[in-house]
C-alpha atoms as a PDB file:
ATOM      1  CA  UNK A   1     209.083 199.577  75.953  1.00  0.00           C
ATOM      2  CA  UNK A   2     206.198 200.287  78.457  1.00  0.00           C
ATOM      3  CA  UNK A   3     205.342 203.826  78.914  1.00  0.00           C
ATOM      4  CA  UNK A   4     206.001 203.864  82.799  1.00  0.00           C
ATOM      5  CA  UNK A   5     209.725 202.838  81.305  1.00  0.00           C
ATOM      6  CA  UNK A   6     209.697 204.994  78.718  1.00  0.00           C
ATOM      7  CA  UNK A   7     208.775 208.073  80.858  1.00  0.00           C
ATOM      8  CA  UNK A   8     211.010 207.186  83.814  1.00  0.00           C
ATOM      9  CA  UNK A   9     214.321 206.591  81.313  1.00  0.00           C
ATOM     10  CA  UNK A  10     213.129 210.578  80.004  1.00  0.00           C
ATOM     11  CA  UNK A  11     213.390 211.979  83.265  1.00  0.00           C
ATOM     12  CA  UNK A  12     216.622 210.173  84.391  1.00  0.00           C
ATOM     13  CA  UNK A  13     218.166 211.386  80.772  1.00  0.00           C
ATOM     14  CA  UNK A  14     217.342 214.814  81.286  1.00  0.00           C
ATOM     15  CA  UNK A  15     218.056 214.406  85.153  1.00  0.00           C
ATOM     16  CA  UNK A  16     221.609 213.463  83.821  1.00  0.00           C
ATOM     17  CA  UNK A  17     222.026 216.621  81.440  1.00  0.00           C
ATOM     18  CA  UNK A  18     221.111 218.971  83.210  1.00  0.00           C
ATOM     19  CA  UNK A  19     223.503 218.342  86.053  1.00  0.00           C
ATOM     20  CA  UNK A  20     226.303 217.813  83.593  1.00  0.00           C
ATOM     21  CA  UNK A  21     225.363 221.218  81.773  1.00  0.00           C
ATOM     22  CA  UNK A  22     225.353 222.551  85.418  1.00  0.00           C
ATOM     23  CA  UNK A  23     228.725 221.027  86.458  1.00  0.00           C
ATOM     24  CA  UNK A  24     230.440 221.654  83.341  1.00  0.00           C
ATOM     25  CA  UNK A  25     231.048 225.872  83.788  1.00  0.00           C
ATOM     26  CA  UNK A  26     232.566 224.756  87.800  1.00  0.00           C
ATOM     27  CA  UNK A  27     234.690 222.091  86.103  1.00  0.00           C
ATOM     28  CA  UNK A  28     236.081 224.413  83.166  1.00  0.00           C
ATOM     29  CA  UNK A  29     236.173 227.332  85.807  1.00  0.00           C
ATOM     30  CA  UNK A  30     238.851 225.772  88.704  1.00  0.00           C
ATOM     31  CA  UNK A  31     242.145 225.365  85.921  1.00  0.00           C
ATOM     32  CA  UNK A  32     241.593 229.401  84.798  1.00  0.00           C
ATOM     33  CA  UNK A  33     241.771 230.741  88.010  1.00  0.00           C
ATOM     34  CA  UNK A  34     245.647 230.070  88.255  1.00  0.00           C
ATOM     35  CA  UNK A  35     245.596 231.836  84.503  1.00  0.00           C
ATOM     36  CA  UNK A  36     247.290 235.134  84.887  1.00  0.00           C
ATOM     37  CA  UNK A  37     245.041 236.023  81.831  1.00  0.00           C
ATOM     38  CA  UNK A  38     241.866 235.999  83.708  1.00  0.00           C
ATOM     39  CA  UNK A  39     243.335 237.597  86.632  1.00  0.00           C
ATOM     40  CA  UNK A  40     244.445 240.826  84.823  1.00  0.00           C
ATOM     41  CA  UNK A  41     241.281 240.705  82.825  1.00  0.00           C
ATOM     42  CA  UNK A  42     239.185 240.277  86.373  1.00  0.00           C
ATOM     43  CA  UNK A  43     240.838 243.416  87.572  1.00  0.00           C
ATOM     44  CA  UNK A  44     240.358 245.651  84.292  1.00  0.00           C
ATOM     45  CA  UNK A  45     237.013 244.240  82.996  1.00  0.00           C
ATOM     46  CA  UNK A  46     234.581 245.973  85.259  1.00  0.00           C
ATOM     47  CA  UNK A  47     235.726 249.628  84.468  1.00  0.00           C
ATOM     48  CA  UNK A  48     234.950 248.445  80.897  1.00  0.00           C
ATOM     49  CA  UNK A  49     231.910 247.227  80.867  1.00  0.00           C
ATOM     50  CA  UNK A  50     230.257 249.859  82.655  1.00  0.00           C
ATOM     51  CA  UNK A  51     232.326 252.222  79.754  1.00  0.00           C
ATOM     52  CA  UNK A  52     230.301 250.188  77.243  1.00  0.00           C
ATOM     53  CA  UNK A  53     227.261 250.096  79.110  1.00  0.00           C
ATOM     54  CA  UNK A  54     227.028 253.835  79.424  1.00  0.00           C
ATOM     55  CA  UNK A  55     227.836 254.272  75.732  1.00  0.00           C
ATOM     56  CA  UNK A  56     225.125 252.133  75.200  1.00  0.00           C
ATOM     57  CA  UNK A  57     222.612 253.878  77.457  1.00  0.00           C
ATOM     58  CA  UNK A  58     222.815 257.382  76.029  1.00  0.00           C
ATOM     59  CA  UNK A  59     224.002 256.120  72.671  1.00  0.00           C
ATOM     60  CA  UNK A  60     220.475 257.401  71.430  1.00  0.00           C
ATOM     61  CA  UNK A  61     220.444 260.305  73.751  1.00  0.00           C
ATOM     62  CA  UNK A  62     220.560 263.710  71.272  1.00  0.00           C
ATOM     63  CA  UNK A  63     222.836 265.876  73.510  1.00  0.00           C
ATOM     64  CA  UNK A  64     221.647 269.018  72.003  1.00  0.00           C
ATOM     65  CA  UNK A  65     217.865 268.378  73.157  1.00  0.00           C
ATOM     66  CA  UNK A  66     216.456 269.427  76.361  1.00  0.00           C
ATOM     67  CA  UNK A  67     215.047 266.189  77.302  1.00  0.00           C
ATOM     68  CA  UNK A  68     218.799 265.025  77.131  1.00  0.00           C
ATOM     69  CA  UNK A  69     219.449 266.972  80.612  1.00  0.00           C
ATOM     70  CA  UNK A  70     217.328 263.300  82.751  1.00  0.00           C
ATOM     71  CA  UNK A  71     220.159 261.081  81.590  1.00  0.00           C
ATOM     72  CA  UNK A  72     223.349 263.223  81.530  1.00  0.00           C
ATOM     73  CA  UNK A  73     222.151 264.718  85.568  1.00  0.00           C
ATOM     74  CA  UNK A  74     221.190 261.225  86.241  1.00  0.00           C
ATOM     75  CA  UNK A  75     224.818 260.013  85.001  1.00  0.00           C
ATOM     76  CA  UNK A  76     226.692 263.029  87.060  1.00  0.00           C
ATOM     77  CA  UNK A  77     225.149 262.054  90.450  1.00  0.00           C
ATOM     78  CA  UNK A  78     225.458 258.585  90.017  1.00  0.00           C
ATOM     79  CA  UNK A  79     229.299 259.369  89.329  1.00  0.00           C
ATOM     80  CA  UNK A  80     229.505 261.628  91.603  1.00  0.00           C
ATOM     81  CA  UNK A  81     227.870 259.706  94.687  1.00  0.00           C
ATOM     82  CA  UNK A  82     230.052 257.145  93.863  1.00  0.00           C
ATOM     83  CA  UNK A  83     233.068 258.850  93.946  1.00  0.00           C
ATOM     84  CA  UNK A  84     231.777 260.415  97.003  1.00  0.00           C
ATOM     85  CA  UNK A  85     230.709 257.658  99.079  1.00  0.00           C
ATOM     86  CA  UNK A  86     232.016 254.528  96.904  1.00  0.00           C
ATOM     87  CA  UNK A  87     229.401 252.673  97.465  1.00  0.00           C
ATOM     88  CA  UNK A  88     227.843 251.369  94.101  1.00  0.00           C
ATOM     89  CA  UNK A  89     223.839 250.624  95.657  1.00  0.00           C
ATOM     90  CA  UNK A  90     223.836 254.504  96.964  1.00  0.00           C
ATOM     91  CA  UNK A  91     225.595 255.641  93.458  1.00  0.00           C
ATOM     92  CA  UNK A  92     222.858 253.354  91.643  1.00  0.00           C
ATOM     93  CA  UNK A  93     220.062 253.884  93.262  1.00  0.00           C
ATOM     94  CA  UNK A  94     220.461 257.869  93.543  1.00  0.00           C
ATOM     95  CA  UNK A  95     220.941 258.082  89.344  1.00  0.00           C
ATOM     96  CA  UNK A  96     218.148 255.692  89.202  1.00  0.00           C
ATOM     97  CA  UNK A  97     215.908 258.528  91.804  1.00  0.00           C
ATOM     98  CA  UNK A  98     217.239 261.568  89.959  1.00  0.00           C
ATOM     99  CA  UNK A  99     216.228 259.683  86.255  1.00  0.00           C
ATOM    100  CA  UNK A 100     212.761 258.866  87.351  1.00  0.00           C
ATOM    101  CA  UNK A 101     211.997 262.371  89.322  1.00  0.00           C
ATOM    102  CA  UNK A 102     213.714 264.895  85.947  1.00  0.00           C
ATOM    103  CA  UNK A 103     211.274 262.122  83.437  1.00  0.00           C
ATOM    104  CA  UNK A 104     207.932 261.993  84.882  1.00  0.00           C
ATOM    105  CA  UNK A 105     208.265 265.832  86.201  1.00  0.00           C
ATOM    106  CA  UNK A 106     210.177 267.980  84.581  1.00  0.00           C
ATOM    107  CA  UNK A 107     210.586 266.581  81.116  1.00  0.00           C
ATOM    108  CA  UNK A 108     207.418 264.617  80.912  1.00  0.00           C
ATOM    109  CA  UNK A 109     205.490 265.071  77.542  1.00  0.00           C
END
C-alpha cells in the first residue's frame, strides 16, 4: 500500500468514527425521552446536583474559622438573589462578586 493510500484510508477511518461516536449519544437519546424514568429524574435532578455541588464546595470550609464567613455570605446572597429575583446568572454572578470582594479584601492573608 502506497503512502498517499495509506494516509487517505487513516483519515476516512477516523472520519468514520468520529461521526459514529458523535451520532451514537442522539441515537441512544430519542427512545429515553418517552421513559417516564428520565422524565421524573429530569425534573428532580437539578435540585440535587447543586445539593452535592455545594457540599462539595465548602466540604473543606472549617465553619468555626473566620475566613469561613467569604463562602457561607457568598452562599446566602447567591440563595437569596435567587429566591429574590429567580434568575440563576444574577444569583451566580452576585455570590461569585460577594466571594471575590470578602477574599482579596477582607480576609486576604
Amino acid at each position: 500500500m502506497s503512502e498517499t493510500t495509506y494516509l487517505v484510508a487513516a483519515i476516512l477511518v477516523s472520519a468514520a468514527v468520529t461521526w459514529a461516536l458523535r451520532a451514537l449519544p442522539f441515537a441512544a437519546l430519542a427512545p429515553l425521552r418517552a421513559s417516564g424514568t428520565v422524565q421524573y429524574l429530569s425534573t428532580r435532578m437539578p435540585a440535587g446536583i447543586m445539593v452535592i455541588l455545594v457540599v462539595y464546595c465548602l466540604r473543606d470550609v472549617p465553619p468555626d474559622h473566620a475566613r469561613a464567613l467569604a463562602p457561607f455570605a457568598a452562599l446566602t446572597v447567591t440563595v437569596g438573589l435567587h429566591l429574590w429575583r429567580r434568575n440563576a446568572l444574577l444569583s451566580i454572578l452576585g455570590g461569585t462578586a460577594v466571594h471575590v470582594a470578602l477574599a482579596s479584601t477582607v480576609f486576604a492573608h
